[in-house]
PDB file of N, CA and C in Angstrom:
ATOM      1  N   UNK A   1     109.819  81.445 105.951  1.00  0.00           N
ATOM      2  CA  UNK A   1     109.453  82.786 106.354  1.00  0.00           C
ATOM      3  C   UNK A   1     108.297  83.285 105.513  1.00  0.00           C
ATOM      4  N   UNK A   2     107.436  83.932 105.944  1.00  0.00           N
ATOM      5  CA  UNK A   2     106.224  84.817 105.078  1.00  0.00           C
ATOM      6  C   UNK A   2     106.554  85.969 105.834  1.00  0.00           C
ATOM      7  N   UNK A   3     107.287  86.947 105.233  1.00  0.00           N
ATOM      8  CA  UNK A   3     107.986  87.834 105.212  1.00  0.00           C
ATOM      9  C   UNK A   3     108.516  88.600 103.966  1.00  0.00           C
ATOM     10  N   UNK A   4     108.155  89.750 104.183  1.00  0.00           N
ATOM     11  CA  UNK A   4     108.589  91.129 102.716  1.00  0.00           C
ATOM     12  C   UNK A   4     109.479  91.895 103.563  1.00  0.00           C
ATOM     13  N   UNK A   5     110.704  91.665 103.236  1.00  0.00           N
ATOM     14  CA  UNK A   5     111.915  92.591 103.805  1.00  0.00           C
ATOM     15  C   UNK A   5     112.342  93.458 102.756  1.00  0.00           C
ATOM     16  N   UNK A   6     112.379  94.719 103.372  1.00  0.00           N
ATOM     17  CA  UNK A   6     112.823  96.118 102.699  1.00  0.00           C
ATOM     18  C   UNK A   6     114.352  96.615 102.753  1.00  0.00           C
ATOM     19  N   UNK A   7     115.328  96.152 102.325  1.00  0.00           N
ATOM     20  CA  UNK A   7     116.453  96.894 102.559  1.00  0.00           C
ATOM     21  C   UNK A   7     116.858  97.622 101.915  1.00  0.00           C
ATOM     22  N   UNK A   8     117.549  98.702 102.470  1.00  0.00           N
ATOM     23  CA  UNK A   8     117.897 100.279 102.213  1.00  0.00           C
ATOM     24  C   UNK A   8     117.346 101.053 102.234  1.00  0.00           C
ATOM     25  N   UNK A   9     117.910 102.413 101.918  1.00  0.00           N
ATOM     26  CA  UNK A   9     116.906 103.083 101.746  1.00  0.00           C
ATOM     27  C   UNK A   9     115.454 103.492 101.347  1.00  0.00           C
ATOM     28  N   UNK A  10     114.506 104.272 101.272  1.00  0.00           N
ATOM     29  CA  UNK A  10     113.199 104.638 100.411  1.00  0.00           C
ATOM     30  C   UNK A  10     113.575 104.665  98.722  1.00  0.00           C
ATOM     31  N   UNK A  11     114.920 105.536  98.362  1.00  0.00           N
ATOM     32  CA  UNK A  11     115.182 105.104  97.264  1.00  0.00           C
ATOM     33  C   UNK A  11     115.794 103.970  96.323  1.00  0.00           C
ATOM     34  N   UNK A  12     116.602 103.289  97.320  1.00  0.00           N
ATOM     35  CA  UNK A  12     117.129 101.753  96.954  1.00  0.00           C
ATOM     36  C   UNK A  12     116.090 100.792  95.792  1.00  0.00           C
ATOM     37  N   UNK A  13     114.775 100.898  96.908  1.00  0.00           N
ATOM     38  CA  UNK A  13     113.784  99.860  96.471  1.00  0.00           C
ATOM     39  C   UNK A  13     114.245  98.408  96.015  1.00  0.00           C
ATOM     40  N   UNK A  14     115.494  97.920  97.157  1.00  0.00           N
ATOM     41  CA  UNK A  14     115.824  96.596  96.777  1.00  0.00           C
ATOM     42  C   UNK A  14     115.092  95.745  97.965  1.00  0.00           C
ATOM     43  N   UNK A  15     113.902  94.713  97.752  1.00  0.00           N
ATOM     44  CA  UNK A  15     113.305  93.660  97.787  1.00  0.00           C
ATOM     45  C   UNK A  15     113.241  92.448  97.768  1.00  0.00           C
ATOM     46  N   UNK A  16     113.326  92.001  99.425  1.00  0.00           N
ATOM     47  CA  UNK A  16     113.911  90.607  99.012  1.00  0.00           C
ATOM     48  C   UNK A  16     112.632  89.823 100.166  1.00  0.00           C
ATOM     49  N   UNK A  17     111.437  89.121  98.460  1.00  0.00           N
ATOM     50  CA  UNK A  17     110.896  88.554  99.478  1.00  0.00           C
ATOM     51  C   UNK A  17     110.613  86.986  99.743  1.00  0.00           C
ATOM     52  N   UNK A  18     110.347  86.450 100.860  1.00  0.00           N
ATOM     53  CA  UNK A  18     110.800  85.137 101.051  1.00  0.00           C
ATOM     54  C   UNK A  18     109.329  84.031 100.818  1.00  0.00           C
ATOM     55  N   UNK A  19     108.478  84.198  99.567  1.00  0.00           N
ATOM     56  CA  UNK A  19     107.564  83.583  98.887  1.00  0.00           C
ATOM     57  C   UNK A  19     107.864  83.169  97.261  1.00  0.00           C
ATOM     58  N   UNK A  20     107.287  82.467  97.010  1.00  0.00           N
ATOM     59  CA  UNK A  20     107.365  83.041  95.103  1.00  0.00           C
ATOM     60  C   UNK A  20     106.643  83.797  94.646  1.00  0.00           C
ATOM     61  N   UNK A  21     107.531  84.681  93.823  1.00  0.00           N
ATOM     62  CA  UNK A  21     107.030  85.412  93.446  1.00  0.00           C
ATOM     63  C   UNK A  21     106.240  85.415  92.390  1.00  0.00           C
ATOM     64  N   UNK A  22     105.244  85.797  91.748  1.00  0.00           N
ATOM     65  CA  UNK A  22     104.654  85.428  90.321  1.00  0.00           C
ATOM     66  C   UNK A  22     104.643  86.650  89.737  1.00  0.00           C
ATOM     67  N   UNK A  23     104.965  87.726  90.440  1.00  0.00           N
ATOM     68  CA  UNK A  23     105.077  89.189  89.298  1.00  0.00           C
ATOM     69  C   UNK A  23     105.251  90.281  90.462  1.00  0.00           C
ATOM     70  N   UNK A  24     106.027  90.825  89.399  1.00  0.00           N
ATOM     71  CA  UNK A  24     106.624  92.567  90.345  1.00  0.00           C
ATOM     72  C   UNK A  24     106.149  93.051  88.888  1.00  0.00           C
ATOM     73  N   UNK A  25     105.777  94.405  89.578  1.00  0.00           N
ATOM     74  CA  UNK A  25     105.257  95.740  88.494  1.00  0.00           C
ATOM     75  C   UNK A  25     105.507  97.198  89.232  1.00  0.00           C
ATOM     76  N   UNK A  26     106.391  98.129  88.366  1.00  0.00           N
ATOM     77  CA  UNK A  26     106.139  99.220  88.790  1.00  0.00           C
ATOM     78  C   UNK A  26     105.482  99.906  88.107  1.00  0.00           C
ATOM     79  N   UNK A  27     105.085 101.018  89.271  1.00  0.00           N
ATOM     80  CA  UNK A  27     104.205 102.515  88.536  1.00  0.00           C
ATOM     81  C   UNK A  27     105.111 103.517  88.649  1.00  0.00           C
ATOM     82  N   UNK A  28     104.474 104.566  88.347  1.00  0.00           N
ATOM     83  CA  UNK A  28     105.210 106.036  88.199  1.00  0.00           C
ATOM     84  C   UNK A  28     106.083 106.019  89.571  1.00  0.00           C
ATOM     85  N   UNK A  29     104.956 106.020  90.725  1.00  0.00           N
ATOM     86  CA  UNK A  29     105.918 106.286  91.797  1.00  0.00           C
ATOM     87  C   UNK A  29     105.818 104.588  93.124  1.00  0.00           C
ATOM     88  N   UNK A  30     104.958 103.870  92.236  1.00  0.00           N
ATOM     89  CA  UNK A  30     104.804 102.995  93.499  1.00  0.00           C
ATOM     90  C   UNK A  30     104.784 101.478  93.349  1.00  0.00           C
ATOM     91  N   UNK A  31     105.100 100.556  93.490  1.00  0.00           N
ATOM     92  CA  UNK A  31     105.572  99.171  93.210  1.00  0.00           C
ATOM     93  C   UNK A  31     104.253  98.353  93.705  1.00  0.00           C
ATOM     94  N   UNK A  32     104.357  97.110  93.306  1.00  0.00           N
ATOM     95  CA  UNK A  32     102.874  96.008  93.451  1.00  0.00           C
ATOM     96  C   UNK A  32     104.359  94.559  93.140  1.00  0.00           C
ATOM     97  N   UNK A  33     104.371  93.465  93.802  1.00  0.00           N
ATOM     98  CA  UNK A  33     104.607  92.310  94.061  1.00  0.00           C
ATOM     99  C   UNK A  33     103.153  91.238  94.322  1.00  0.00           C
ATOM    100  N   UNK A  34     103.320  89.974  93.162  1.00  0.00           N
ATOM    101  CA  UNK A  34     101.743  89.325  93.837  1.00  0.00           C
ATOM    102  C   UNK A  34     102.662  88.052  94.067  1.00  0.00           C
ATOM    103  N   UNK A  35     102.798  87.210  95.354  1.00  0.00           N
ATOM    104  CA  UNK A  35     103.334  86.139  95.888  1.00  0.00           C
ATOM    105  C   UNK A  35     102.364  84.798  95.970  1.00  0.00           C
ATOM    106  N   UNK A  36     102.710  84.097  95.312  1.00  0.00           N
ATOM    107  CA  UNK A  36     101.955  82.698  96.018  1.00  0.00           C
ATOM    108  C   UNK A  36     102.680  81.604  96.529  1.00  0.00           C
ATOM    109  N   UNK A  37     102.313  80.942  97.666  1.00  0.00           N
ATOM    110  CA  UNK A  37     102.693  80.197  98.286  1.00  0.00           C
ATOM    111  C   UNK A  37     102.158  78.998  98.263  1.00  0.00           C
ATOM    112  N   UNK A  38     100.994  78.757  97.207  1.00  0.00           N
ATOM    113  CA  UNK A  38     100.563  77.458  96.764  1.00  0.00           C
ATOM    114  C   UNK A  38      99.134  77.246  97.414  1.00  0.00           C
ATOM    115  N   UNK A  39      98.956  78.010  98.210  1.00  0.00           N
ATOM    116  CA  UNK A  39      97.601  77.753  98.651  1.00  0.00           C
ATOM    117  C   UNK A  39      96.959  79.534  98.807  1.00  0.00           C
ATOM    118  N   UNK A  40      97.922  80.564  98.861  1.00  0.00           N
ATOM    119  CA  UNK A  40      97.419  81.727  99.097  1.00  0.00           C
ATOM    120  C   UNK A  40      97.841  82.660  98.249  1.00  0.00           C
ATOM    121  N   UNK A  41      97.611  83.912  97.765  1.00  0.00           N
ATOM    122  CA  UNK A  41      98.060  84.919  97.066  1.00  0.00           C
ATOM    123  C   UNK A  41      97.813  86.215  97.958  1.00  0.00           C
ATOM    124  N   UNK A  42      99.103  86.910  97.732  1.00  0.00           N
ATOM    125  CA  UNK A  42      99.274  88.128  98.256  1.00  0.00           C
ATOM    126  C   UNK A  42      99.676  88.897  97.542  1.00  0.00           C
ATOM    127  N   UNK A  43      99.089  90.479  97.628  1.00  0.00           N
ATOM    128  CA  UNK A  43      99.221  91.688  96.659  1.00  0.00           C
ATOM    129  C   UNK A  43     100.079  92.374  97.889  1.00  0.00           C
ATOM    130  N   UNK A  44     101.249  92.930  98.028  1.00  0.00           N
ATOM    131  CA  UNK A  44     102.230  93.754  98.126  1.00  0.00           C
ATOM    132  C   UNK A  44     102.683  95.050  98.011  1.00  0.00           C
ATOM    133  N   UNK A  45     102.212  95.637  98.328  1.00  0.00           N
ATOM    134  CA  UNK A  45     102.607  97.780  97.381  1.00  0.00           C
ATOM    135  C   UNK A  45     103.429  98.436  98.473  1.00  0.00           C
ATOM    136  N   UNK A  46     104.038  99.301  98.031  1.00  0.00           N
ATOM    137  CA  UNK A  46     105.207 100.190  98.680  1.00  0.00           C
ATOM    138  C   UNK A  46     105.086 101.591  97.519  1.00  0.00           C
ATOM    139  N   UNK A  47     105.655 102.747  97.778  1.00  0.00           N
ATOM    140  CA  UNK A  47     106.246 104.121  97.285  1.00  0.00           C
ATOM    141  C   UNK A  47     104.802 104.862  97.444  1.00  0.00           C
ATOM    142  N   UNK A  48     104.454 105.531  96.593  1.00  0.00           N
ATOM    143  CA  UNK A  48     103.227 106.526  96.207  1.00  0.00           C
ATOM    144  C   UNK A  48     103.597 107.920  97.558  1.00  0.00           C
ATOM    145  N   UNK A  49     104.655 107.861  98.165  1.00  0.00           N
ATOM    146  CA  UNK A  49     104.869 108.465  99.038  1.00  0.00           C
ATOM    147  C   UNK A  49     104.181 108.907 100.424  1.00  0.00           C
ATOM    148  N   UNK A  50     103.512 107.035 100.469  1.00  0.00           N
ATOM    149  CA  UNK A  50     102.888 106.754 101.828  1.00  0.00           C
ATOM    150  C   UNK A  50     103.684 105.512 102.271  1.00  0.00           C
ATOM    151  N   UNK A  51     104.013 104.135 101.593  1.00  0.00           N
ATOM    152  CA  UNK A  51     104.522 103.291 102.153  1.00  0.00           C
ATOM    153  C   UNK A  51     106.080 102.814 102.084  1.00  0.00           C
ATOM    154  N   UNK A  52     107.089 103.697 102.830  1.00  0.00           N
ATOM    155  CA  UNK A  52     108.121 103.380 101.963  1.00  0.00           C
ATOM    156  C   UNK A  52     109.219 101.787 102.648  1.00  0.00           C
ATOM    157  N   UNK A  53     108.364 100.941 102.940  1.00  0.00           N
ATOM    158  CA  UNK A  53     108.340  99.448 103.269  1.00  0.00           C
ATOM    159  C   UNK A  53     107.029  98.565 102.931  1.00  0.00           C
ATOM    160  N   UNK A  54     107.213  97.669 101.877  1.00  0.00           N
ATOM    161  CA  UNK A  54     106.178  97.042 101.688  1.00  0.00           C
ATOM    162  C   UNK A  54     104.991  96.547 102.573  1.00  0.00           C
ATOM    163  N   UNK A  55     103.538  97.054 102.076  1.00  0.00           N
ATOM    164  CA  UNK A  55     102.811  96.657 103.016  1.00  0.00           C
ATOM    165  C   UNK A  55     101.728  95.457 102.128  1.00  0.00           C
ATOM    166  N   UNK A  56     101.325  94.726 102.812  1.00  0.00           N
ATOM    167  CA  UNK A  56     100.424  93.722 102.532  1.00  0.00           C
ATOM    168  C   UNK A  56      98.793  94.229 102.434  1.00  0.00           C
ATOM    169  N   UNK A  57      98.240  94.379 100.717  1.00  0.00           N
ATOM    170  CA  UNK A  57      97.011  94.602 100.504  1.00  0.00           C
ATOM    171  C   UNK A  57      95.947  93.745 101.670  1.00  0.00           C
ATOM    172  N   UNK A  58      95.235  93.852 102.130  1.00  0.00           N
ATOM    173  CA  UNK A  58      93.549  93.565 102.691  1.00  0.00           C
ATOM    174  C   UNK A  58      93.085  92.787 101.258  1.00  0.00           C
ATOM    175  N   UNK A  59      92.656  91.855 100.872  1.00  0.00           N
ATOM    176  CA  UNK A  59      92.067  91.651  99.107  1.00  0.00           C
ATOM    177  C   UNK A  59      90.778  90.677  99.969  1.00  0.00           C
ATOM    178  N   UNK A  60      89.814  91.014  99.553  1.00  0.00           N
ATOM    179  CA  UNK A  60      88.417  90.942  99.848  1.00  0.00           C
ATOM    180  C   UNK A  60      87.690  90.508  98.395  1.00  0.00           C
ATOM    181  N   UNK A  61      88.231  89.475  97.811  1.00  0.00           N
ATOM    182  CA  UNK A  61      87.876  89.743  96.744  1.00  0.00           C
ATOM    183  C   UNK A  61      86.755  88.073  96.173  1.00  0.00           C
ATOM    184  N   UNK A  62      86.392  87.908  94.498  1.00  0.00           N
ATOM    185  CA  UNK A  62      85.508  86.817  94.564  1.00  0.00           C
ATOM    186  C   UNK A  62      86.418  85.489  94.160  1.00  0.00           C
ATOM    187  N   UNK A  63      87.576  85.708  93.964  1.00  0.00           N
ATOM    188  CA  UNK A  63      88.513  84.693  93.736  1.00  0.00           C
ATOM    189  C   UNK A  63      90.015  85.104  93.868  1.00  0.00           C
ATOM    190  N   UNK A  64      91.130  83.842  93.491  1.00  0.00           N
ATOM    191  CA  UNK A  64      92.352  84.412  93.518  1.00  0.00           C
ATOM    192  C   UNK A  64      93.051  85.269  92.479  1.00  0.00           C
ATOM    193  N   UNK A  65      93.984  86.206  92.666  1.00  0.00           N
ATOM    194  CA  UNK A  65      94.518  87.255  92.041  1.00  0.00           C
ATOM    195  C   UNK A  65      94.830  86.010  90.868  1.00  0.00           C
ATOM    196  N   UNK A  66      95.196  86.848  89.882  1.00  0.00           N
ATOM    197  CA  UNK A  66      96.016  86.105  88.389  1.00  0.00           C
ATOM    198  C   UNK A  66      97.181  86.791  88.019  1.00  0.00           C
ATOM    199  N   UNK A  67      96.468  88.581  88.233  1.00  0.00           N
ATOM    200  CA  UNK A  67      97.719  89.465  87.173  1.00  0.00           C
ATOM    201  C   UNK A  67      97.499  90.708  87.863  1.00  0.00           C
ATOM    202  N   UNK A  68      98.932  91.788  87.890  1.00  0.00           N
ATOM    203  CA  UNK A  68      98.700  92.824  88.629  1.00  0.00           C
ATOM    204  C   UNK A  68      98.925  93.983  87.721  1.00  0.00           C
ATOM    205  N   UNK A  69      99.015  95.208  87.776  1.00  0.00           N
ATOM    206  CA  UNK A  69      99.500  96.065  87.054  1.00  0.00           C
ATOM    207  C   UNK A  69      99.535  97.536  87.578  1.00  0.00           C
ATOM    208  N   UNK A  70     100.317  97.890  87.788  1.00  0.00           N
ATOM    209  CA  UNK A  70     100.958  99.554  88.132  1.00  0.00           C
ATOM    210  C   UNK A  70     100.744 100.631  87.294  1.00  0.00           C
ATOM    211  N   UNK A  71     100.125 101.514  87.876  1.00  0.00           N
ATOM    212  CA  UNK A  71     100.120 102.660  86.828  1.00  0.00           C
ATOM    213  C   UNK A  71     100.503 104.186  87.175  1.00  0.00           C
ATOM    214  N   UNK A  72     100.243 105.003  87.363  1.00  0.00           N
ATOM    215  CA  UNK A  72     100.424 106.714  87.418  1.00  0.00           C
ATOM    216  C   UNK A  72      99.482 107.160  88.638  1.00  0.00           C
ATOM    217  N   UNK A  73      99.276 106.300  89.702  1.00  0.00           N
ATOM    218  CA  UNK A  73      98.773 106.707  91.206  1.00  0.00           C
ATOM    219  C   UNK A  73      97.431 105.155  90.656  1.00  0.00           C
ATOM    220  N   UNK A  74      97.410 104.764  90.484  1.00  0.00           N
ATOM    221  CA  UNK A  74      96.113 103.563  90.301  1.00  0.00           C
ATOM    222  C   UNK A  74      97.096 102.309  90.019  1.00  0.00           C
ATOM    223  N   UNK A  75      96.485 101.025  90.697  1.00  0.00           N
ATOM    224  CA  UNK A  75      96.802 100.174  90.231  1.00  0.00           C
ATOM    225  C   UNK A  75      95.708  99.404  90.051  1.00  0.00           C
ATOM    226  N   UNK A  76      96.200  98.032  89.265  1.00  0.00           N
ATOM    227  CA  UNK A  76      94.901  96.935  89.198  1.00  0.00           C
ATOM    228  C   UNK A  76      95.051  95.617  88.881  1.00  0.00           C
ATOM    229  N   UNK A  77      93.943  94.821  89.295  1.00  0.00           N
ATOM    230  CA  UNK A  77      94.500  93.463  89.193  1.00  0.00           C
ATOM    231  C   UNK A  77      93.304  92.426  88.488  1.00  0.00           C
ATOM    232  N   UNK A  78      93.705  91.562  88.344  1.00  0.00           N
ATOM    233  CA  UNK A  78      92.281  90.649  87.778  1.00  0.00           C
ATOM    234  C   UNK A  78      92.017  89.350  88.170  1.00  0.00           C
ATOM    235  N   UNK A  79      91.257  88.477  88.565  1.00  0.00           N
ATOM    236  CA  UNK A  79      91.101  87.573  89.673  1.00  0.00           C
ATOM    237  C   UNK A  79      91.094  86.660  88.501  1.00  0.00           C
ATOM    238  N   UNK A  80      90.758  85.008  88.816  1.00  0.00           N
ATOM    239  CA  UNK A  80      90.488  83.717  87.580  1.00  0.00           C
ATOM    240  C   UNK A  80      89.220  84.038  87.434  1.00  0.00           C
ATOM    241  N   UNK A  81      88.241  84.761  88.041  1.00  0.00           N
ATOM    242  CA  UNK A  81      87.182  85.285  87.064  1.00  0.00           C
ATOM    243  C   UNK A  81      87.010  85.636  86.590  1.00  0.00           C
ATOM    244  N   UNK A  82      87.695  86.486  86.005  1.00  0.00           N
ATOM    245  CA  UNK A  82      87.962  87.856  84.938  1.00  0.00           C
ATOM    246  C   UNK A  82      87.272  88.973  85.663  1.00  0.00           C
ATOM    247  N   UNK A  83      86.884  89.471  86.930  1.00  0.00           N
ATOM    248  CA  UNK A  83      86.493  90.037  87.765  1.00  0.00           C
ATOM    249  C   UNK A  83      87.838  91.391  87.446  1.00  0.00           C
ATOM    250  N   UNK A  84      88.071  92.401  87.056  1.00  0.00           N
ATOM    251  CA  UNK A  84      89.028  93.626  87.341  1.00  0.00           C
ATOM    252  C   UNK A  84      88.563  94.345  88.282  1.00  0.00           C
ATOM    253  N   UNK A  85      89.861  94.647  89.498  1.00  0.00           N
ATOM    254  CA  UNK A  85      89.668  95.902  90.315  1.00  0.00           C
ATOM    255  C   UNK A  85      90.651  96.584  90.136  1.00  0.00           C
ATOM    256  N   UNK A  86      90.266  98.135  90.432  1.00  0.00           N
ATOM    257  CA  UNK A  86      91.143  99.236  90.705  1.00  0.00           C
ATOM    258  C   UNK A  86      91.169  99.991  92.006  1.00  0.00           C
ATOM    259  N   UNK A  87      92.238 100.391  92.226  1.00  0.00           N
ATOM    260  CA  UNK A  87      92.347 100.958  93.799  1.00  0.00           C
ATOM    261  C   UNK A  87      93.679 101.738  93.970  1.00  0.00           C
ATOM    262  N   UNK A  88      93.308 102.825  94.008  1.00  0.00           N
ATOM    263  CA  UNK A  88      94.553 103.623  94.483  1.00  0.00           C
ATOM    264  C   UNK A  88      95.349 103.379  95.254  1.00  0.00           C
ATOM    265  N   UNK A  89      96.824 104.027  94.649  1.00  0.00           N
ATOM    266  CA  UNK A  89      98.122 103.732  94.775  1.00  0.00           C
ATOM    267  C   UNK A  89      98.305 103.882  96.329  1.00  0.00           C
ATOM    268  N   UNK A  90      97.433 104.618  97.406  1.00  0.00           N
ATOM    269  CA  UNK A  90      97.609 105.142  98.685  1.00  0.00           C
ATOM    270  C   UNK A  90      96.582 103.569  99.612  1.00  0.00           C
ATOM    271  N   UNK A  91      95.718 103.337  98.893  1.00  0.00           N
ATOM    272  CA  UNK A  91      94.873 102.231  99.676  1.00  0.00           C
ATOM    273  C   UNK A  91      95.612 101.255  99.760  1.00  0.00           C
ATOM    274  N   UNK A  92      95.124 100.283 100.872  1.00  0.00           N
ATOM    275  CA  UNK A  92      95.411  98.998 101.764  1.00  0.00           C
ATOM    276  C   UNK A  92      94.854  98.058 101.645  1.00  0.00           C
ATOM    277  N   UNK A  93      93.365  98.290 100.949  1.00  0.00           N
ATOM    278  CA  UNK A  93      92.633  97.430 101.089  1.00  0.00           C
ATOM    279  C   UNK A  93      91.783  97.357  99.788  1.00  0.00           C
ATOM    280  N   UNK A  94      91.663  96.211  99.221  1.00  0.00           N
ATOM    281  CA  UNK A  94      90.830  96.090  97.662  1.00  0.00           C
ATOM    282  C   UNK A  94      89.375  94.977  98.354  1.00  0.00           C
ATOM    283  N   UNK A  95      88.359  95.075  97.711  1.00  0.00           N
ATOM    284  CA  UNK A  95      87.074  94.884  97.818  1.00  0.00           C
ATOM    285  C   UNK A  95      86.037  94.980  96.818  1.00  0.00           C
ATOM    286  N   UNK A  96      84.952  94.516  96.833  1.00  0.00           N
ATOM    287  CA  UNK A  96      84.172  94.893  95.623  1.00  0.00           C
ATOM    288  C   UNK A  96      83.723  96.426  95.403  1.00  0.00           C
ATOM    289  N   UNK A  97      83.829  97.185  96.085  1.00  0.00           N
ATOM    290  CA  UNK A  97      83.646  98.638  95.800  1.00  0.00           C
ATOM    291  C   UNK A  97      84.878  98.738  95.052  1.00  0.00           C
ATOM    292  N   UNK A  98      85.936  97.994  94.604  1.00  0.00           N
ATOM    293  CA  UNK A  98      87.284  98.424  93.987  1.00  0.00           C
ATOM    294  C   UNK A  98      86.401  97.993  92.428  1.00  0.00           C
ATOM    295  N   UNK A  99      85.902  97.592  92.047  1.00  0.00           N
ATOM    296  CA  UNK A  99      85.506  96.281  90.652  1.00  0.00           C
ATOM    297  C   UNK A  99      85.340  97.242  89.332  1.00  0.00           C
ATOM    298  N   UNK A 100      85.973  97.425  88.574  1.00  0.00           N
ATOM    299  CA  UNK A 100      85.859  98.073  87.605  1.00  0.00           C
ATOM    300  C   UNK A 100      85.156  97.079  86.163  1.00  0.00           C
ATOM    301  N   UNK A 101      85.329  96.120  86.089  1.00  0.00           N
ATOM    302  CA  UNK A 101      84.889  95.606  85.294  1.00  0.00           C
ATOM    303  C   UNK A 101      84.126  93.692  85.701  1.00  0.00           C
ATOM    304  N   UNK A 102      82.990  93.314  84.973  1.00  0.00           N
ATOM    305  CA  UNK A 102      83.002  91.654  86.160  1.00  0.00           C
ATOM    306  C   UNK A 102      82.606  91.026  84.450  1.00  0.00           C
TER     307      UNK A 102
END
C-alpha cells in the first residue's frame, strides 16, 4: 500500500502509515512524517487547523529530503545537498521559492 491512513478523531492524531518511515516531528499545532520507500521520499503534514488527515507535500525540490523539522506555524527540511527550505505550516507545496539557505 502507499497509503497515509488517519484514524480517529482530529484530536487522536493516531497514524498508521504503510511506508517506512524515517522520521515523524511535531510542531505547536501541526505534524510532518518523511517516508521512503527506497527509491522515493515523501513529506506528509496534517493539523495547523487546515489538514486534519494527512496530506502529501508537492516537493519540487534539487535533491532528496534527509531531515524534517516542525516548528510554531513553519516547518523545514534539508535535502543531501545541504539545500534548507521553509514553508508554512498551511502550504502543500515546497519549491525553490521555499530555500532559505543553499
Amino acid at each position: 500500500m502507499n497509503e497515509v491512513f488517519f484514524d480517529g478523531d482530529d484530536k487522536a492524531k493516531d497514524i498508521y502509515v504503510a511506508k517506512n518511515i524515517r522520521s515523524i516531528k511535531a510542531g505547536k499545532n501541526q505534524g510532518l512524517v518523511l517516508t521512503d520507500n527506497g527509491t522515493n521520499r515523501e513529506v506528509w503534514t496534517w493539523g495547523a487547523n487546515t489538514f486534519t488527515t494527512p496530506v502529501k507535500l508537492i516537493l519540487d525540490l534539487d535533491s532528496p529530503v534527509v531531515s524534517i523539522a516542525a516548528g510554531d506555524g513553519k516547518n523545514m527540511l534539508i535535502t543531501e545537498n545541504a539545500t534548507v527550505y521553509e514553508w508554512d505550516a498551511t502550504a502543500t507545496q515546497v519549491n525553490s521559492n521555499n530555500i532559505v539557505s543553499k
